[in-house]
C-alpha atoms as a PDB file:
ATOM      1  CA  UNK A   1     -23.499  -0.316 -10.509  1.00  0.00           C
ATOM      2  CA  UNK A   2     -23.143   3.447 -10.214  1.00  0.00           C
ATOM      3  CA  UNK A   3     -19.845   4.942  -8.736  1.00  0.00           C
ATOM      4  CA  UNK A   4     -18.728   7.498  -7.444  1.00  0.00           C
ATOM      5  CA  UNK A   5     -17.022  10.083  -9.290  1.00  0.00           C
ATOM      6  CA  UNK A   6     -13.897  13.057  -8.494  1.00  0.00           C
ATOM      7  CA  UNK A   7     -13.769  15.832 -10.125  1.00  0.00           C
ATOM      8  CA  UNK A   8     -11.495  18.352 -10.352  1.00  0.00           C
ATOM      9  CA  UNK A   9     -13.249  20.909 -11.903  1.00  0.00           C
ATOM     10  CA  UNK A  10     -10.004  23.374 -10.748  1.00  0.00           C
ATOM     11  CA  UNK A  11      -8.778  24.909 -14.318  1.00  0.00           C
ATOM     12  CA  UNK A  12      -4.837  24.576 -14.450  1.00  0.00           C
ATOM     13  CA  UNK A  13      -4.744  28.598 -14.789  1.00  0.00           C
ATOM     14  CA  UNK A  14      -6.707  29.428 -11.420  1.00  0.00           C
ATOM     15  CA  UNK A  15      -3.183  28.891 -10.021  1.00  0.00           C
ATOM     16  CA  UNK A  16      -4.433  29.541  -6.250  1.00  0.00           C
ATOM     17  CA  UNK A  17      -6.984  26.916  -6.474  1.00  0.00           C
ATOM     18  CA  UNK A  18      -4.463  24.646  -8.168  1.00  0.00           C
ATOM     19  CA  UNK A  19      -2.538  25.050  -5.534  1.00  0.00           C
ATOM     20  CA  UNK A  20      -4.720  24.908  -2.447  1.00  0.00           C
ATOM     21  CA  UNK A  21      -6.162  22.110  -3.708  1.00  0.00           C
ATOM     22  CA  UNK A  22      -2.733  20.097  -3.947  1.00  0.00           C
ATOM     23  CA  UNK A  23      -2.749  21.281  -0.111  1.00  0.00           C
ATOM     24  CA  UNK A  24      -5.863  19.508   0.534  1.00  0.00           C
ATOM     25  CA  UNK A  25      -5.193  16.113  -1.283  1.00  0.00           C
ATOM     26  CA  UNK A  26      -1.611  16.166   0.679  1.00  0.00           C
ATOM     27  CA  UNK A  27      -3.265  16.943   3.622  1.00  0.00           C
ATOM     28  CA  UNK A  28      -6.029  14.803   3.069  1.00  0.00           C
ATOM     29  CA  UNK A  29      -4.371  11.620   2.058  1.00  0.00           C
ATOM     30  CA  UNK A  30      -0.718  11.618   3.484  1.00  0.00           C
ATOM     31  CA  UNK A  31      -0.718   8.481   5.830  1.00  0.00           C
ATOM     32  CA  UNK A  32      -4.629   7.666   5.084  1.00  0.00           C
ATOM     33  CA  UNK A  33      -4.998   3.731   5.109  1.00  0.00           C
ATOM     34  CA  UNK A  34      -7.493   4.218   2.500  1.00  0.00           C
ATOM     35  CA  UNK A  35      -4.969   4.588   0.219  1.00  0.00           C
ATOM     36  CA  UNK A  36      -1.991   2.781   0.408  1.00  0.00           C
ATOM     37  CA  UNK A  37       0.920   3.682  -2.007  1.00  0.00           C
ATOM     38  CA  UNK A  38      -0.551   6.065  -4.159  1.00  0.00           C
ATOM     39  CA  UNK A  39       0.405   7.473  -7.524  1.00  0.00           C
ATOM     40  CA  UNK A  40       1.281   9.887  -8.047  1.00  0.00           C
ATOM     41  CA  UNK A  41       2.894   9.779  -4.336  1.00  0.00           C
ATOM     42  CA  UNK A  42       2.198  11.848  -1.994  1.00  0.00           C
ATOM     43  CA  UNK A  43       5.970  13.221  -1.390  1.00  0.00           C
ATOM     44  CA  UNK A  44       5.424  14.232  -5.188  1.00  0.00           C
ATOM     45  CA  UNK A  45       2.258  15.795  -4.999  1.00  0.00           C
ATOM     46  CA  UNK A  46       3.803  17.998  -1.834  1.00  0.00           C
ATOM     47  CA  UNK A  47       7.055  19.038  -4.301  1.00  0.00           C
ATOM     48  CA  UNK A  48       4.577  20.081  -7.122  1.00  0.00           C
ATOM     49  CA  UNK A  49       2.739  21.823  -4.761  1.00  0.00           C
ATOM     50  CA  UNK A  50       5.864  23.708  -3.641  1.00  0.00           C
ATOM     51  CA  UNK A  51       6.907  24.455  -6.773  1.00  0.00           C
ATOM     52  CA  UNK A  52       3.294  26.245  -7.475  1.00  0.00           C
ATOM     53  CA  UNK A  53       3.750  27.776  -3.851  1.00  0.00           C
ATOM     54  CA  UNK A  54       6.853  29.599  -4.873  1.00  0.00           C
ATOM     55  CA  UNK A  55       6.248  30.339  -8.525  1.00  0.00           C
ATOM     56  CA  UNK A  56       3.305  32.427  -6.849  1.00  0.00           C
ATOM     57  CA  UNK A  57       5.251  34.338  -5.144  1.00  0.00           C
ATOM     58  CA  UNK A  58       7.731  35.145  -7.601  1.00  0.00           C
ATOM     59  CA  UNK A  59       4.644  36.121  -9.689  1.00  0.00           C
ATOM     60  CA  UNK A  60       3.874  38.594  -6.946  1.00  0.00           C
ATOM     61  CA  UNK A  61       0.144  39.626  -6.101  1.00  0.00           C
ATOM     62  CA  UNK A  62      -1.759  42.570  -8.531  1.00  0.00           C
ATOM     63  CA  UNK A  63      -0.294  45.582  -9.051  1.00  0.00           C
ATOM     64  CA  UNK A  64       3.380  44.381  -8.338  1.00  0.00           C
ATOM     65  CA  UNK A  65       3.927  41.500 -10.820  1.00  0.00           C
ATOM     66  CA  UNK A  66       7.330  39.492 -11.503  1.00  0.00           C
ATOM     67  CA  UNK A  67       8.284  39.628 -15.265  1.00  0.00           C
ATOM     68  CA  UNK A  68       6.939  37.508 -17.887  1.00  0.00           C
ATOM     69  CA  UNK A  69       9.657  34.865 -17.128  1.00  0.00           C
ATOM     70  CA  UNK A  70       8.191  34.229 -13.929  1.00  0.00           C
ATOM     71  CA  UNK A  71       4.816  34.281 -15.456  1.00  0.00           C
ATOM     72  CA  UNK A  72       5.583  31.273 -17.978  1.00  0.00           C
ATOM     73  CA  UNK A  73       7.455  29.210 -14.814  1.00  0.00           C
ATOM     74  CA  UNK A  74       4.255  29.727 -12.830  1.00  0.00           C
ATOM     75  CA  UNK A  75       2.022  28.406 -15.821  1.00  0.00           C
ATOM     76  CA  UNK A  76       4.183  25.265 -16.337  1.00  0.00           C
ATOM     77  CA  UNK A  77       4.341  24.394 -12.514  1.00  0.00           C
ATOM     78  CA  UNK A  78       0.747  24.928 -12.194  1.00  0.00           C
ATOM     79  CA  UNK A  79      -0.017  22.660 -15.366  1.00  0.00           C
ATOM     80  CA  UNK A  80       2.456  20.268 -13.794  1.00  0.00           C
ATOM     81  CA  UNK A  81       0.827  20.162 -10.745  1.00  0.00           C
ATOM     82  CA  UNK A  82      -3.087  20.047 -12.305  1.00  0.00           C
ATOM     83  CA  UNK A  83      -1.500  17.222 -14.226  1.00  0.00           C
ATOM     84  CA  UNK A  84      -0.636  14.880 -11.575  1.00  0.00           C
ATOM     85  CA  UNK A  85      -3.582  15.735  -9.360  1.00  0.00           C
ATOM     86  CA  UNK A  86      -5.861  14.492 -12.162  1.00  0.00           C
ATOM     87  CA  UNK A  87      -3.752  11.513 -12.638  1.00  0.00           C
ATOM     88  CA  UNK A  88      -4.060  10.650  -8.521  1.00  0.00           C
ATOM     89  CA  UNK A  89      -7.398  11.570  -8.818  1.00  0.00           C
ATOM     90  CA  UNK A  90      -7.941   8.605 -11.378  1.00  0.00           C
ATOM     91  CA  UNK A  91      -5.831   6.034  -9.383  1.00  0.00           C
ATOM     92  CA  UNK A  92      -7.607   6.820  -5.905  1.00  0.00           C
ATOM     93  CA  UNK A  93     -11.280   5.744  -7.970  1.00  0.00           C
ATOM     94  CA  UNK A  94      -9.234   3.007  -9.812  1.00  0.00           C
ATOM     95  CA  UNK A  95      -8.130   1.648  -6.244  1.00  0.00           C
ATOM     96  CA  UNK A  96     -11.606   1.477  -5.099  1.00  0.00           C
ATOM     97  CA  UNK A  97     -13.293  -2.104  -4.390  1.00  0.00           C
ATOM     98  CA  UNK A  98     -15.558  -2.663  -6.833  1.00  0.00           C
ATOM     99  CA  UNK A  99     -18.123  -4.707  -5.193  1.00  0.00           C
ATOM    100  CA  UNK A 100     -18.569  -2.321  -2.463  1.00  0.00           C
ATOM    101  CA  UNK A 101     -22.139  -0.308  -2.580  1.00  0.00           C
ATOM    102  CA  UNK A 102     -21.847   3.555  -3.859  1.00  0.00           C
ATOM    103  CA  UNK A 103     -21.922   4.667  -0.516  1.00  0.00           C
ATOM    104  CA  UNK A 104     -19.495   2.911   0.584  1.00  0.00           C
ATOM    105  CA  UNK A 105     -16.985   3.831  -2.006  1.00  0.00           C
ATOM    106  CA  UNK A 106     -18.008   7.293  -1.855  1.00  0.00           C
ATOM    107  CA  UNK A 107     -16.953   7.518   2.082  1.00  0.00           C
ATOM    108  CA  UNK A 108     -13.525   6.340   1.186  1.00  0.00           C
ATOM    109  CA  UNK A 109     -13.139   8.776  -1.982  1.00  0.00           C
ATOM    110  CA  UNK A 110     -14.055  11.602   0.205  1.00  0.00           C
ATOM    111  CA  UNK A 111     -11.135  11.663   2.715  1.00  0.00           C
ATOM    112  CA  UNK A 112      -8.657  11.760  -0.311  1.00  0.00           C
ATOM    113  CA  UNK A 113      -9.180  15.585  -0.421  1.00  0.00           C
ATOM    114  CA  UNK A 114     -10.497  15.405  -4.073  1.00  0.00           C
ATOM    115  CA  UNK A 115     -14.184  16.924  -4.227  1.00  0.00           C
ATOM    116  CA  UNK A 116     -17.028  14.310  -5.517  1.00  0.00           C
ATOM    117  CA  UNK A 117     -19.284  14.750  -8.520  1.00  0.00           C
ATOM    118  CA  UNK A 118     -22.936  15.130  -7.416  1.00  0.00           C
ATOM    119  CA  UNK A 119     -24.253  11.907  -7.596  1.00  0.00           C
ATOM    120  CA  UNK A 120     -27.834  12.889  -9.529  1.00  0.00           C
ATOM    121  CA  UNK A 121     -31.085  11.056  -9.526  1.00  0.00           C
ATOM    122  CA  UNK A 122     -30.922   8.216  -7.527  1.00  0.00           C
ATOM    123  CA  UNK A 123     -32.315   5.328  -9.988  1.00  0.00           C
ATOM    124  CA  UNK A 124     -31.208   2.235  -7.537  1.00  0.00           C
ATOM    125  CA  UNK A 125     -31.964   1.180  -4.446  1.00  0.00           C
ATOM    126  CA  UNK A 126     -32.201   3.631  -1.470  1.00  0.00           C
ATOM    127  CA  UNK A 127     -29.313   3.079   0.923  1.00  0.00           C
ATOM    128  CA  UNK A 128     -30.634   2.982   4.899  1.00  0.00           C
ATOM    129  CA  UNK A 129     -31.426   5.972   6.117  1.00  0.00           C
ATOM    130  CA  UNK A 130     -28.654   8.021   7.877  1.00  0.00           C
ATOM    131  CA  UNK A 131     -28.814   9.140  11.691  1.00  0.00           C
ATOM    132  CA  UNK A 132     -31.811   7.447  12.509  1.00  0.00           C
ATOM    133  CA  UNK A 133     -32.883   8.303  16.553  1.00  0.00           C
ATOM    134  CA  UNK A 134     -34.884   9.187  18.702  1.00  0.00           C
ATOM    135  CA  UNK A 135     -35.951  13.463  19.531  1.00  0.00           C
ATOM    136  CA  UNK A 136     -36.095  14.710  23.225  1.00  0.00           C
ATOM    137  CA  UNK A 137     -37.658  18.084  23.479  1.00  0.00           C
ATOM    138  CA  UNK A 138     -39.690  19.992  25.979  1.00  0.00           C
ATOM    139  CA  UNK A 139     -42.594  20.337  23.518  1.00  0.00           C
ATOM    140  CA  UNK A 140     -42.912  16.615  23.802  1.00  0.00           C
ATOM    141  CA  UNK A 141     -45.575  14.582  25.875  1.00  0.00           C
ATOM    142  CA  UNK A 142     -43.934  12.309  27.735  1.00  0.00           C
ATOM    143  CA  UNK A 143     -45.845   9.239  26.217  1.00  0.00           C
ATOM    144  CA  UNK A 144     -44.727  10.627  22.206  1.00  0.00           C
ATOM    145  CA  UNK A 145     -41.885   8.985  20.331  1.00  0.00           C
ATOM    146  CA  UNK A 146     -40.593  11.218  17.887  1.00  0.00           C
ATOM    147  CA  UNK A 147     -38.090   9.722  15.628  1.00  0.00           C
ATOM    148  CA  UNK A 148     -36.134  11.790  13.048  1.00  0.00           C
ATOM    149  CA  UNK A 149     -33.480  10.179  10.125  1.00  0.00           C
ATOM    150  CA  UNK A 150     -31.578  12.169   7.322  1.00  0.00           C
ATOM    151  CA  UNK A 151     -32.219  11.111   3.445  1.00  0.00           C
ATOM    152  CA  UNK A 152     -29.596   8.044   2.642  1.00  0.00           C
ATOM    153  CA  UNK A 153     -26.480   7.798   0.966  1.00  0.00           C
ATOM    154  CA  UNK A 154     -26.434   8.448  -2.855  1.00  0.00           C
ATOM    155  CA  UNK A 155     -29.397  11.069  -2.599  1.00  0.00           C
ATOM    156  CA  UNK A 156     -29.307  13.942  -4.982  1.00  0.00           C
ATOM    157  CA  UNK A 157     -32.418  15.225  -2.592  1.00  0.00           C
ATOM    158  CA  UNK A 158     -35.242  14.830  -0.638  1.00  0.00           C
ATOM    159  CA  UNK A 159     -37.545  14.357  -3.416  1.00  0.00           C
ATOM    160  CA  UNK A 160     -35.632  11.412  -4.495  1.00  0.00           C
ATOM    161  CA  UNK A 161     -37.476   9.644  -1.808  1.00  0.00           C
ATOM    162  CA  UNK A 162     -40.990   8.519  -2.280  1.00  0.00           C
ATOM    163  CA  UNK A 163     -41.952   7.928   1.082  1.00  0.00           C
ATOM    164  CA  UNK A 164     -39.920   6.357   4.512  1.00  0.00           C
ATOM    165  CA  UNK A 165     -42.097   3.616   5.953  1.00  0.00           C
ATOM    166  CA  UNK A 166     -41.584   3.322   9.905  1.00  0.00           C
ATOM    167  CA  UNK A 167     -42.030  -0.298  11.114  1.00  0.00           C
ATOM    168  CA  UNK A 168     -42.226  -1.079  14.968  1.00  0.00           C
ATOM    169  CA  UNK A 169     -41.811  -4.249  16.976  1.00  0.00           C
ATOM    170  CA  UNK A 170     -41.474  -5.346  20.921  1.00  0.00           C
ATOM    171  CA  UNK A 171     -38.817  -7.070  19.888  1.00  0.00           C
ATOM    172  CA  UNK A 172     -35.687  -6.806  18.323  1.00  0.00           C
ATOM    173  CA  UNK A 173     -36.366  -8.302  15.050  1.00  0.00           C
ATOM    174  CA  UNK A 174     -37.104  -6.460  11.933  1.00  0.00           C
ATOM    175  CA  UNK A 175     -38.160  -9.568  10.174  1.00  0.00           C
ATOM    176  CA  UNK A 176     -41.668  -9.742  12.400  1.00  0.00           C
ATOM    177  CA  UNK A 177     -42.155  -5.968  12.872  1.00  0.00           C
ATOM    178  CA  UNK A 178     -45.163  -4.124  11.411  1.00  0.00           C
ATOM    179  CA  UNK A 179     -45.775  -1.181   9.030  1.00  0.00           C
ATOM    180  CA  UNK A 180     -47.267   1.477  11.476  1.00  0.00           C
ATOM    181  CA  UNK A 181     -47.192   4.521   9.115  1.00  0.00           C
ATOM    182  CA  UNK A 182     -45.686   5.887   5.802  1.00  0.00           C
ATOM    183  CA  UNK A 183     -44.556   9.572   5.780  1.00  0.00           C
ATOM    184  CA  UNK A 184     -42.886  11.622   3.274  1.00  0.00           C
ATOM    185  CA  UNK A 185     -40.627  14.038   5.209  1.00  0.00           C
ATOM    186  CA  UNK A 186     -38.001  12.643   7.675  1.00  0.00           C
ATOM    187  CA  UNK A 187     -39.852  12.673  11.020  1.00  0.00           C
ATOM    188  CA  UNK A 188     -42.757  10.737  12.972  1.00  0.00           C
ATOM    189  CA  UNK A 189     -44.265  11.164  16.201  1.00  0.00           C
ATOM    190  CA  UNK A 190     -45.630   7.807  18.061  1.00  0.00           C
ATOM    191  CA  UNK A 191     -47.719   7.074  20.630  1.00  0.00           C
ATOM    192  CA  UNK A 192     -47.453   3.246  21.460  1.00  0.00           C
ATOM    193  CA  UNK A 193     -48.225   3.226  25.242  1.00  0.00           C
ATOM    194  CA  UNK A 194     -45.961   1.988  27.907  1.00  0.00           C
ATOM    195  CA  UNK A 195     -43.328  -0.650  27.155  1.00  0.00           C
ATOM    196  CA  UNK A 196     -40.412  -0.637  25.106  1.00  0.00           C
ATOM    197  CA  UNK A 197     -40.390  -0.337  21.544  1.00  0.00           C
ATOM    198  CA  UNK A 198     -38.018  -1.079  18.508  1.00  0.00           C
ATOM    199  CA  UNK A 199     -38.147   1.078  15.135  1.00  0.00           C
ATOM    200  CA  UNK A 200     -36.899   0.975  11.617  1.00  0.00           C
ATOM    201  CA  UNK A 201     -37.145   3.176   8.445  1.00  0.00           C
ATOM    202  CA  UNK A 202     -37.226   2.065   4.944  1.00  0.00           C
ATOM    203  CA  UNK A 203     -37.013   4.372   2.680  1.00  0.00           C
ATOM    204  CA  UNK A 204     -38.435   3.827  -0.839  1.00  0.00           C
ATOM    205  CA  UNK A 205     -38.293   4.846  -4.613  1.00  0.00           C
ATOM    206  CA  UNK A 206     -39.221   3.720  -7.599  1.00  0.00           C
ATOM    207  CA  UNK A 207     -37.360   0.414  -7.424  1.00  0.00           C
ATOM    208  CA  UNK A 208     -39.224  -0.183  -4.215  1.00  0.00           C
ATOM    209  CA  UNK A 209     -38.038  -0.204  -0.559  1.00  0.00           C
ATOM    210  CA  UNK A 210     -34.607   0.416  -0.140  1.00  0.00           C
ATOM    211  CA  UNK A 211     -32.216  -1.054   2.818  1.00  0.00           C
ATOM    212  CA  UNK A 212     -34.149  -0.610   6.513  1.00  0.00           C
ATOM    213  CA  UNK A 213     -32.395   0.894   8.679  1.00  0.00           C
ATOM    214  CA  UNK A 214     -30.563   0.249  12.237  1.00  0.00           C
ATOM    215  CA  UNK A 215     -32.816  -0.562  14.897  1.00  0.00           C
ATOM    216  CA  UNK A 216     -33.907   2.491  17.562  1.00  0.00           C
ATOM    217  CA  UNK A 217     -35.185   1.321  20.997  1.00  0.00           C
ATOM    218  CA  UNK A 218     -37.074   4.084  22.860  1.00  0.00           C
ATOM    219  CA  UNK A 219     -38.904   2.826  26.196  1.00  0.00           C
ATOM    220  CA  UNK A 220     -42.374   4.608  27.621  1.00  0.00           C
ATOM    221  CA  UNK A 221     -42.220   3.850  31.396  1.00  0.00           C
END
């Protein structure tokens, strides 16, 4: 099963970035349930991070440098710190539960602070669709449904998708609803008549349809 990947692609001699981004894992991941006991630990991460904080301004900014002393100190406490952020890095996606889906592992990586590798071509099967709902606007009869989604989980992009296939129902059950349309961009306008109506979208790739999504209940009175 694919996973999710961090990356720190933050060379140890950018020393600001190294820095900020030891600010954003502490930040990020100091108390966070999702990760309990880290390691490197967080109390260490904040000390490297302090160490790069001051070696920086010992260093000075451009045109009013430090000496070359304070040059090499800011080098090794910026390797230090790239060091142990790539090392945390690795035990946050080592901590991960394996038998959860990619998109469920990548919403836990993502509030360590660490940026995620771009997933790529999604060659599985689609997650659900994300923010599926129903569209109010004045341009709208008051008999049209328009329902609107965002591309799922693990999506490099739209294209990705083959087409989302909208299924409707009287009734709250997916299981006896009906394929009404097939569409390729993330919206649909409907026009059931009076009554109230449950949707779903499944979207679908090359490995066929991919996880329908939560129900949407829009009433025509």
């Amino acid at each position: 099963m694919k996973k999710p990947i961090i990356v720190t692609k933050t060379k140890w001699y950018e020393f600001e970035k190294v820095r900020n981004l030891g600010l954003s894992v502490y930040d990020s991941m100091n108390l966070n349930n999702n990760f309990i006991n880290p390691q490197p630990s967080m109390a260490i991460i904040m000390a490297s991070t302090d160490d790069v904080t001051e070696a920086l301004g010992k260093w000075g900014p451009v045109g009013n440098r430090g000496s070359h002393q304070d040059y090499v100190v800011l080098q090794l406490k910026s390797k230090t710190l790239h060091m142990r952020l790539t090392q945390l890095g690795a035990w946050c996606m080592s901590s991960l539960d394996v038998g959860l889906s990619y998109a469920d592992q990548a919403a836990i990586l993502v509030t360590s602070g660490f940026p995620l590798k771009n997933p790529g071509a999604h060659v599985g099967k689609l997650e659900m669709v994300q923010g599926f709902h129903r569209v109010f606007a004045g341009n709208l009869n008051e008999w049209d449904i328009k329902l609107k989604w965002s591309k799922p989980l693990g999506v490099a992009t739209i294209t990705n998708v083959k087409s989302y296939i909208i299924y409707r129902n009287t009734t709250n059950s997916f299981s006896t609803s009906s394929v009404i349309a097939a569409v390729p961009n993330t919206t649909y306008i409907d026009v059931p008549g009076t009554g109230s109506w449950f949707y779903w979208v499944v979207p679908v790739n090359n490995m066929g349809n991919g996880v329908p999504s939560q129900a949407v209940i829009a009433k025509i009175l």
